[in-house]
PDB file of N, CA and C in Angstrom:
ATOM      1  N   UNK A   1     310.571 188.849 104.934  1.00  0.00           N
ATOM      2  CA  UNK A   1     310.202 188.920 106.332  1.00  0.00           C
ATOM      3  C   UNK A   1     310.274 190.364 106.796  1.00  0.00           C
ATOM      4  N   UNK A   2     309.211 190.814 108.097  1.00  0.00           N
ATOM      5  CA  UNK A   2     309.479 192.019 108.271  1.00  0.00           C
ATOM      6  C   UNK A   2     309.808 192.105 109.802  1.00  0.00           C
ATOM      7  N   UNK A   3     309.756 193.083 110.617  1.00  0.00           N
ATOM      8  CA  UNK A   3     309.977 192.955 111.697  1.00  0.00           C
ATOM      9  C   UNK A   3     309.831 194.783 111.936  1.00  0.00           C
ATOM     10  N   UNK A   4     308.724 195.048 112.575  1.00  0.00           N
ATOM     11  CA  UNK A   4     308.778 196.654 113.146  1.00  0.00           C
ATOM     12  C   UNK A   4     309.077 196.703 114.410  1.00  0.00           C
ATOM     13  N   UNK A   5     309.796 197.393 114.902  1.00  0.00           N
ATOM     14  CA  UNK A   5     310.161 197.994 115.847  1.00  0.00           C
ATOM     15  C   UNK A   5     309.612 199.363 115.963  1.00  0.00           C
ATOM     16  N   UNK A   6     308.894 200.149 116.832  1.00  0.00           N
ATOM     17  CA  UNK A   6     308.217 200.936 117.054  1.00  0.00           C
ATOM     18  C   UNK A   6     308.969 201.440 118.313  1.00  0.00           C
ATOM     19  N   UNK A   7     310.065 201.713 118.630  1.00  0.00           N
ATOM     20  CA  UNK A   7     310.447 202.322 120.223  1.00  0.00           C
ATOM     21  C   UNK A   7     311.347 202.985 119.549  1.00  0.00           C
ATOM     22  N   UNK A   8     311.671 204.502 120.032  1.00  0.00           N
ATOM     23  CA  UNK A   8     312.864 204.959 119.971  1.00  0.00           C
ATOM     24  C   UNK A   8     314.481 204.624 121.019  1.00  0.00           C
ATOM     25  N   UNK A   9     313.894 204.273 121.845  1.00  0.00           N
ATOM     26  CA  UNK A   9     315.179 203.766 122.576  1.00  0.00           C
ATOM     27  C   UNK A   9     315.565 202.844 121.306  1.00  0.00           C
ATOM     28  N   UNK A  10     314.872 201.863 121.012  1.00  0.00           N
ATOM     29  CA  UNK A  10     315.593 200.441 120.535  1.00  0.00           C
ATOM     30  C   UNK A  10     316.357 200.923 119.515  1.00  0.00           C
ATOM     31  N   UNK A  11     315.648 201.822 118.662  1.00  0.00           N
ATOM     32  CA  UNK A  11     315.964 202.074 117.239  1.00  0.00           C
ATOM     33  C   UNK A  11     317.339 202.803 117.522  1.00  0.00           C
ATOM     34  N   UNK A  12     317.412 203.605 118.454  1.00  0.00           N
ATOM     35  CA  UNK A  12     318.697 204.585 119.235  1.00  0.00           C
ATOM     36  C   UNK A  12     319.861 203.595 119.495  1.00  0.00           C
ATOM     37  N   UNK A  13     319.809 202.637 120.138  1.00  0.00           N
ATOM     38  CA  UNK A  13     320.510 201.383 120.629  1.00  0.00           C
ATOM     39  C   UNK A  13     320.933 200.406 119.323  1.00  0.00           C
ATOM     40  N   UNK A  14     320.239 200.325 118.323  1.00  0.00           N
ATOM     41  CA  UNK A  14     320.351 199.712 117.250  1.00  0.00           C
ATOM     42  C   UNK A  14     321.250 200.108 116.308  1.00  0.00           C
ATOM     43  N   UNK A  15     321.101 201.744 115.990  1.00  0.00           N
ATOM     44  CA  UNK A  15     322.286 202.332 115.339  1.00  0.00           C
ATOM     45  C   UNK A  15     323.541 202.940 115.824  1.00  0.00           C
ATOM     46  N   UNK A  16     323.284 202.861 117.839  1.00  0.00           N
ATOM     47  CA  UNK A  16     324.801 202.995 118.074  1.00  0.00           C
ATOM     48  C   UNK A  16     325.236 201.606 117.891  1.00  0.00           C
ATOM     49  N   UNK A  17     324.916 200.410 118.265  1.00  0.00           N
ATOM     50  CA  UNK A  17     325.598 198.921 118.009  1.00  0.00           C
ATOM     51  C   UNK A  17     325.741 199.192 116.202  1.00  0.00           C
ATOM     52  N   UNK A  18     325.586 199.536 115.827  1.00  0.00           N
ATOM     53  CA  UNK A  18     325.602 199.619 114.565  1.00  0.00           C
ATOM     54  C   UNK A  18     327.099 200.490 114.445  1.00  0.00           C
ATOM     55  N   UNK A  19     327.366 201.408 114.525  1.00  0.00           N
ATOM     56  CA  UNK A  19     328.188 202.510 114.305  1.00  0.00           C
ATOM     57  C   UNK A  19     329.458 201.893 115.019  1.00  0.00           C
ATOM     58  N   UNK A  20     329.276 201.366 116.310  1.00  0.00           N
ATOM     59  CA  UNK A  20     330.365 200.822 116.812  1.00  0.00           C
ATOM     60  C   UNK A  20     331.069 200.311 116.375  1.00  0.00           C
ATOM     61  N   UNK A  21     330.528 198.534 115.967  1.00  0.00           N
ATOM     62  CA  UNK A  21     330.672 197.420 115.370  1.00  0.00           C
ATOM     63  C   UNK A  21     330.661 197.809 114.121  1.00  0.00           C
ATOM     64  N   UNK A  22     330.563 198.889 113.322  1.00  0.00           N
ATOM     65  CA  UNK A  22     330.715 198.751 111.968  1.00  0.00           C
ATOM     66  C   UNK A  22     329.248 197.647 111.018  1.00  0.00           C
ATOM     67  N   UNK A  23     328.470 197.090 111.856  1.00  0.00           N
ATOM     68  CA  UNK A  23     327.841 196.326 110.865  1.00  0.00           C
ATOM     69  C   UNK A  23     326.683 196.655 110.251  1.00  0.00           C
ATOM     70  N   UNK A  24     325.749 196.269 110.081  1.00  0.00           N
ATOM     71  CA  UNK A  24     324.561 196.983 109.619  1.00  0.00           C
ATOM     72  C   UNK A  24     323.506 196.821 110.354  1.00  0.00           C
ATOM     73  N   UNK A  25     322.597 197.741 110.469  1.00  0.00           N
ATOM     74  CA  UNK A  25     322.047 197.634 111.579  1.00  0.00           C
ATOM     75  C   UNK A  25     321.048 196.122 111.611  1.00  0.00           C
ATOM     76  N   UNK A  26     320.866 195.649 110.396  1.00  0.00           N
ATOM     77  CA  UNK A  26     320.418 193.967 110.346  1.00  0.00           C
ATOM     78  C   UNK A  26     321.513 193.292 111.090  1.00  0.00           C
ATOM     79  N   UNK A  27     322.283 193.093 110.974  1.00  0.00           N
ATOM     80  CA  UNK A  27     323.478 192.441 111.332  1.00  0.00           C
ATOM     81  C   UNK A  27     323.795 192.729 112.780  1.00  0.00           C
ATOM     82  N   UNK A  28     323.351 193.900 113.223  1.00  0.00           N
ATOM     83  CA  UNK A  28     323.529 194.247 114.869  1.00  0.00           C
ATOM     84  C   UNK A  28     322.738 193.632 115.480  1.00  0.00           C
ATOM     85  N   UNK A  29     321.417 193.763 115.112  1.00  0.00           N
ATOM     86  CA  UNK A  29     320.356 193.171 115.792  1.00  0.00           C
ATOM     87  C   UNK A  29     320.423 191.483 115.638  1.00  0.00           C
ATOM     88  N   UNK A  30     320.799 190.919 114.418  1.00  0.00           N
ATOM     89  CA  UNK A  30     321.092 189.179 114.376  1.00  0.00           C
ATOM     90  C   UNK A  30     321.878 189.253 115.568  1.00  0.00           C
ATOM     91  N   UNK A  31     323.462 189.968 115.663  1.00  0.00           N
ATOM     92  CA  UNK A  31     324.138 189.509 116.421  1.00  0.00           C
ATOM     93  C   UNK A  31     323.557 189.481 118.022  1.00  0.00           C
ATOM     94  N   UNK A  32     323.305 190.433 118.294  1.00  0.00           N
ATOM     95  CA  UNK A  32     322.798 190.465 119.651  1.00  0.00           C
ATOM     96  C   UNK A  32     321.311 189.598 120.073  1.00  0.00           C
ATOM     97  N   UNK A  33     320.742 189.577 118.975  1.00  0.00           N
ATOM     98  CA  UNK A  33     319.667 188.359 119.742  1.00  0.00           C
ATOM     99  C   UNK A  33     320.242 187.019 119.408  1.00  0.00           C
ATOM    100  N   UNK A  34     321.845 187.082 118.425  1.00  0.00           N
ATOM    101  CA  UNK A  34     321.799 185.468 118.630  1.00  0.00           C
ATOM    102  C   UNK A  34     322.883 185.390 120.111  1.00  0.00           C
ATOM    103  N   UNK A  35     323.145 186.634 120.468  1.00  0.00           N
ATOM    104  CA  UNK A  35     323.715 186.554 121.948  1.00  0.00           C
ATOM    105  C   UNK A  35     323.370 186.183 123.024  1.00  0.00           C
ATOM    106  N   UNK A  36     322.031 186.800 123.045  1.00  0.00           N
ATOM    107  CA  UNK A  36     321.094 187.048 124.077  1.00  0.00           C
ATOM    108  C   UNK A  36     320.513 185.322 124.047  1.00  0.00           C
ATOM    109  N   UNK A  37     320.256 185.137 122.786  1.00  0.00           N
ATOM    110  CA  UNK A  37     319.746 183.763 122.856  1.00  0.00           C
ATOM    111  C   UNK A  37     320.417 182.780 123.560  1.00  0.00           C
ATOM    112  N   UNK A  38     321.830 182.476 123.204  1.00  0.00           N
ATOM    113  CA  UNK A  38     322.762 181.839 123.577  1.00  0.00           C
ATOM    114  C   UNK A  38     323.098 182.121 125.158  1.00  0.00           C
ATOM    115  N   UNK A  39     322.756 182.916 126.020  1.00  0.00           N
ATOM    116  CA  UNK A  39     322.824 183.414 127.139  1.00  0.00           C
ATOM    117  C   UNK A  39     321.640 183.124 128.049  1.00  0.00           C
ATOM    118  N   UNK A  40     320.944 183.219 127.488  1.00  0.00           N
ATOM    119  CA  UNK A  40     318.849 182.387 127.751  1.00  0.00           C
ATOM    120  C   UNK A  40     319.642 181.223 127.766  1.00  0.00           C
ATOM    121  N   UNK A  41     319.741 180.121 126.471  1.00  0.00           N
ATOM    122  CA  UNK A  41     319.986 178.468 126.790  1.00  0.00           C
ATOM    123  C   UNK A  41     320.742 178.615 127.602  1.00  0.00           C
ATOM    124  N   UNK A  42     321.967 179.153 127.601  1.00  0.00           N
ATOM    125  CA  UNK A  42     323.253 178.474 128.511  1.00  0.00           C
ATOM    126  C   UNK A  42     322.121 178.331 130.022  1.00  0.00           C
ATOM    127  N   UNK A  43     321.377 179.353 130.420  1.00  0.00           N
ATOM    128  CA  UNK A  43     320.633 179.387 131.571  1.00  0.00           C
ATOM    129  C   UNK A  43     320.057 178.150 131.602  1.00  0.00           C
ATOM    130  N   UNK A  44     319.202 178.345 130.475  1.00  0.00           N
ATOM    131  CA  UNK A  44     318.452 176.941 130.040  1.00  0.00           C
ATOM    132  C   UNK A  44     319.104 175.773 130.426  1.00  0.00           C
ATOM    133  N   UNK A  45     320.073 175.298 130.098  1.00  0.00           N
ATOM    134  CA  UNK A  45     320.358 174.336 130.292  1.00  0.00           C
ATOM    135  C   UNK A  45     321.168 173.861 131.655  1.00  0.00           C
ATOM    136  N   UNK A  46     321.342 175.353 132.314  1.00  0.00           N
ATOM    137  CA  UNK A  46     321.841 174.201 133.465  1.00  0.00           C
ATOM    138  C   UNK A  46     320.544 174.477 134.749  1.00  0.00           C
ATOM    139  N   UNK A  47     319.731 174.628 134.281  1.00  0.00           N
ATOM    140  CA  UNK A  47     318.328 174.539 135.054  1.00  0.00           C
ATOM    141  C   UNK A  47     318.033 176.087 135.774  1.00  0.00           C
ATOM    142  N   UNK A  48     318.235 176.861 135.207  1.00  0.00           N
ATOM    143  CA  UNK A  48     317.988 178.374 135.524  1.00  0.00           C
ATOM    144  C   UNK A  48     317.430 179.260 134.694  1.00  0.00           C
ATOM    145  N   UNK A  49     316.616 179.019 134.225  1.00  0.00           N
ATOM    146  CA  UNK A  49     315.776 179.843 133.189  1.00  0.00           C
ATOM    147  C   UNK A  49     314.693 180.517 133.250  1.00  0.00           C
ATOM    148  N   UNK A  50     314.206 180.866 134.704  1.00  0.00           N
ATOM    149  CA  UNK A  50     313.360 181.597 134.674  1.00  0.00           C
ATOM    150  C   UNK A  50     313.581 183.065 134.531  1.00  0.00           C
ATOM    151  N   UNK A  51     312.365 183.808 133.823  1.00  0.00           N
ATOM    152  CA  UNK A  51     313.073 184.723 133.380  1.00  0.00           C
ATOM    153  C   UNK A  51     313.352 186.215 134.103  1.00  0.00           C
ATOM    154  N   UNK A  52     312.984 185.960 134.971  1.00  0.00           N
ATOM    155  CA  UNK A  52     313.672 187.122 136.222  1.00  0.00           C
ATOM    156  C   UNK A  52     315.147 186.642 136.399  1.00  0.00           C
ATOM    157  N   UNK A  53     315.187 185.607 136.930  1.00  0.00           N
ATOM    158  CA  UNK A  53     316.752 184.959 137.361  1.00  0.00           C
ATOM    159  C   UNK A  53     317.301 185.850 136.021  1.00  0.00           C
ATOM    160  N   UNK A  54     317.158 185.591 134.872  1.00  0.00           N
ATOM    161  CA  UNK A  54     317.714 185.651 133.442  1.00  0.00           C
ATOM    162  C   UNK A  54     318.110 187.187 133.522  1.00  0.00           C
ATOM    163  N   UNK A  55     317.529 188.060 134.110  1.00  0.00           N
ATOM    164  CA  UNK A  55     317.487 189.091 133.829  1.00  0.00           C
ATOM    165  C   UNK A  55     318.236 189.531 135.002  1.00  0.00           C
ATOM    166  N   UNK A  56     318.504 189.237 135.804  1.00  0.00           N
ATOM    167  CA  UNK A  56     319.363 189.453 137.121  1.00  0.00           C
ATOM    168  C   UNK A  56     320.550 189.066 136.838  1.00  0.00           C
ATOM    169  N   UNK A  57     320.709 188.162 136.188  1.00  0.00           N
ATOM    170  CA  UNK A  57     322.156 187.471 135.502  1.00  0.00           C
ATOM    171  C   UNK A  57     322.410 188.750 134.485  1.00  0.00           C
ATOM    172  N   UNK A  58     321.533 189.002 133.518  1.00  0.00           N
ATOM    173  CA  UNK A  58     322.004 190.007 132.724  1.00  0.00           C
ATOM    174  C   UNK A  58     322.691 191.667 133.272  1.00  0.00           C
ATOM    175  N   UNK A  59     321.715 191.364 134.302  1.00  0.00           N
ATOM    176  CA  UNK A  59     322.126 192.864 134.843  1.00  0.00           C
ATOM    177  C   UNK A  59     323.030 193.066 135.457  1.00  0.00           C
ATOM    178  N   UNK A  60     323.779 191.238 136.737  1.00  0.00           N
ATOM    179  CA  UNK A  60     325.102 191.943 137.268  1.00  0.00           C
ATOM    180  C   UNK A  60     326.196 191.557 136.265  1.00  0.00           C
ATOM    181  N   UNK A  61     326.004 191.002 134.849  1.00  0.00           N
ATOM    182  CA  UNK A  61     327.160 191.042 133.244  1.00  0.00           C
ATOM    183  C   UNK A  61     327.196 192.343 133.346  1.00  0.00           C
ATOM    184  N   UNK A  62     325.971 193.192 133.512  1.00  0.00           N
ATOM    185  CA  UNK A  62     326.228 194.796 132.555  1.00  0.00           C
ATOM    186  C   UNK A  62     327.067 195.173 133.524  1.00  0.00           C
ATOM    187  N   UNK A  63     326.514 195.568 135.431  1.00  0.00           N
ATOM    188  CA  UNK A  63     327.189 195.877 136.089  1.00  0.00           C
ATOM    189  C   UNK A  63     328.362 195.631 136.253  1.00  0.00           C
ATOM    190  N   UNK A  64     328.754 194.545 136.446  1.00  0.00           N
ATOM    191  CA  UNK A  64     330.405 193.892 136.888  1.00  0.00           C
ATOM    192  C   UNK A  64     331.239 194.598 135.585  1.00  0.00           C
ATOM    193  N   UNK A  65     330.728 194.509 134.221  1.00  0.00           N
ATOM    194  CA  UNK A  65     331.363 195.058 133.491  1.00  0.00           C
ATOM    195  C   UNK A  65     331.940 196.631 133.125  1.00  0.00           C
ATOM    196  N   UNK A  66     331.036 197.598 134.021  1.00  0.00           N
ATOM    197  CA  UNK A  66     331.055 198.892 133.956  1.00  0.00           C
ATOM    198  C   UNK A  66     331.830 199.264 135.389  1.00  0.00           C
ATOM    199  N   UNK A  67     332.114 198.499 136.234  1.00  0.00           N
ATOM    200  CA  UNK A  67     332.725 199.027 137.407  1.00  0.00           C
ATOM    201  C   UNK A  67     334.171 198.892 137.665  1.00  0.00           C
ATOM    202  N   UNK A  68     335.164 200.240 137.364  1.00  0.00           N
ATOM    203  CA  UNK A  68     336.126 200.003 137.367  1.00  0.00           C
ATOM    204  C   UNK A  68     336.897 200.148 138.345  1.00  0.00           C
ATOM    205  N   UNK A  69     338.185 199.079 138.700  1.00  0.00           N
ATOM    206  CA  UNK A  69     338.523 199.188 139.890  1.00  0.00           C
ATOM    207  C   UNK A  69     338.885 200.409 140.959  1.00  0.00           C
ATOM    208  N   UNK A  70     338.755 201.576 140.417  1.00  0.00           N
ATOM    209  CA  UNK A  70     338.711 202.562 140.931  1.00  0.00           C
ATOM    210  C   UNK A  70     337.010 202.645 142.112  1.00  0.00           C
ATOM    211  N   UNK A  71     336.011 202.176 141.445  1.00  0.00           N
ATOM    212  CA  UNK A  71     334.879 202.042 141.836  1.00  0.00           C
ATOM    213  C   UNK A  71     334.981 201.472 143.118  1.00  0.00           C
ATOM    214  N   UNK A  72     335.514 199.762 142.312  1.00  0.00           N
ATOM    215  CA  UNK A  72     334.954 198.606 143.808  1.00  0.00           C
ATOM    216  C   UNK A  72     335.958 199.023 144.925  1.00  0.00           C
ATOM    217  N   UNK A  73     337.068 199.588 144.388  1.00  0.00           N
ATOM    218  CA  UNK A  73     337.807 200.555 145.812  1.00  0.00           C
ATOM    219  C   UNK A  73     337.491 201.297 146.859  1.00  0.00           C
ATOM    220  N   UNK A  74     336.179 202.116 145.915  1.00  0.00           N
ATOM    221  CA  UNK A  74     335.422 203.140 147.211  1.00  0.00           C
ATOM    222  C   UNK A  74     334.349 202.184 147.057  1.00  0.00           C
ATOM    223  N   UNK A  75     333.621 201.657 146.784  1.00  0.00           N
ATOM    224  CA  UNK A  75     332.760 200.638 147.375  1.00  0.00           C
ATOM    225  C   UNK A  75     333.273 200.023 148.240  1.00  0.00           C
ATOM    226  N   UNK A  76     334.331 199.699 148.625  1.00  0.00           N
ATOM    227  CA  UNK A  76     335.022 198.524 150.098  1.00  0.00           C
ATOM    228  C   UNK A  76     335.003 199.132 150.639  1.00  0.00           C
ATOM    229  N   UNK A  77     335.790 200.378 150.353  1.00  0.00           N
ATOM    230  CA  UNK A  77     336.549 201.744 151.466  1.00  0.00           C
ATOM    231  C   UNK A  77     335.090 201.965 151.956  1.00  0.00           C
ATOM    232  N   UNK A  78     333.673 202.344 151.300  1.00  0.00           N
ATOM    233  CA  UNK A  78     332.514 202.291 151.786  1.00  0.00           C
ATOM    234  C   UNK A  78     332.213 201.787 153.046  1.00  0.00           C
ATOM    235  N   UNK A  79     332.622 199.893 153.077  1.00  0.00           N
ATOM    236  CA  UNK A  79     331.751 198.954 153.506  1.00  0.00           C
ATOM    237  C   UNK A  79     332.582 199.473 154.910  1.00  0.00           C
ATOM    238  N   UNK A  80     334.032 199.583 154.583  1.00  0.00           N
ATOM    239  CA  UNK A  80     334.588 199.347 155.741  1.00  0.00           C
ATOM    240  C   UNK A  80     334.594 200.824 157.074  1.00  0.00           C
ATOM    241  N   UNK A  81     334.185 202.116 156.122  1.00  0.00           N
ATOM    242  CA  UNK A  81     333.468 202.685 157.371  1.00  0.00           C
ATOM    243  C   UNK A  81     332.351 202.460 157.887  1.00  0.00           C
ATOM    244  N   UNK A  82     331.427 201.967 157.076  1.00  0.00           N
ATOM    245  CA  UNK A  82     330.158 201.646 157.808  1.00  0.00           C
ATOM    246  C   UNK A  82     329.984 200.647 158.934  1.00  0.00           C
ATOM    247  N   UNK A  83     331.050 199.208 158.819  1.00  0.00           N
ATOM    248  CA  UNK A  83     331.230 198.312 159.478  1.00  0.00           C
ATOM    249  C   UNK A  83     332.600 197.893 159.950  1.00  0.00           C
ATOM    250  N   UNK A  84     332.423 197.320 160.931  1.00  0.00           N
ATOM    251  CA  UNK A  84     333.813 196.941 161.728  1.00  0.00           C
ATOM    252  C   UNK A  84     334.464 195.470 161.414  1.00  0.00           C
ATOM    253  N   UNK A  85     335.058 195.314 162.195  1.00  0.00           N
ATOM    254  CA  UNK A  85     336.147 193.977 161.438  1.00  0.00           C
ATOM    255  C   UNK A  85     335.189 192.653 161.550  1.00  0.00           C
ATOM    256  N   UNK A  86     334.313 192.644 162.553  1.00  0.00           N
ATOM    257  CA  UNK A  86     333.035 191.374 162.627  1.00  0.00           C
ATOM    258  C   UNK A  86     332.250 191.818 161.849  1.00  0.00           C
ATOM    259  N   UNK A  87     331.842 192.374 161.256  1.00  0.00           N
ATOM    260  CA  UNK A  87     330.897 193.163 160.012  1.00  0.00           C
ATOM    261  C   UNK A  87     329.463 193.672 160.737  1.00  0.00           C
ATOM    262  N   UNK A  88     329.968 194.222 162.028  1.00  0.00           N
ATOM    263  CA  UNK A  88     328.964 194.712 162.459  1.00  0.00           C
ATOM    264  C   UNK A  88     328.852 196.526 161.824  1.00  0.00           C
ATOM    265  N   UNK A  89     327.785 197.051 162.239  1.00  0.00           N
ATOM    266  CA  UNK A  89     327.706 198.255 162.227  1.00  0.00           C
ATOM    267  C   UNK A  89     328.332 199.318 163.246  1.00  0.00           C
ATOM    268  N   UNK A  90     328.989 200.092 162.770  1.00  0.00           N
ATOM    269  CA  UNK A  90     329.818 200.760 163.652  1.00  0.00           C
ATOM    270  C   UNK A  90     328.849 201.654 164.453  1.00  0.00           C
TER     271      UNK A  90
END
């Protein structure tokens, strides 16, 4: 079986998951599309699978995962000069 990939991002993304994880870069790419797959059904199955939704789900996993509480700290501290205790605009 073959499979080309023609993008340099991917191929870039392929051998850092590779280097990380130690596996090979066959083995990076199984793992993560049998991730991704498993992340599609789970959608799938509880009736959310379209594939924008899918991809909005993916994106606040990446986000929520990269924001450290130092972050969502000045993100509040943010909200709360902009708005007052009824959440109006100051």
């Amino acid at each position: 079986m073959s499979l080309n990939i023609k993008n340099e991002r991917t191929h870039g993304l392929v051998r850092r998951l590779a280097d990380l994880t130690g596996q090979s870069q066959t083995a990076a790419v199984e793992d993560a599309v049998a991730r991704r797959l498993a992340e599609v059904e789970a959608l799938a199955s509880a009736g959310r699978i379209d594939a924008q939704w899918a991809d909005v789900e993916r994106l606040l996993v990446e986000y929520r995962s990269e924001v450290t509480p130092d972050d969502r700290a000045r993100i509040l501290g943010a909200d709360a000069d902009l708005y007052d205790e009824h959440g109006l605009p100051r």
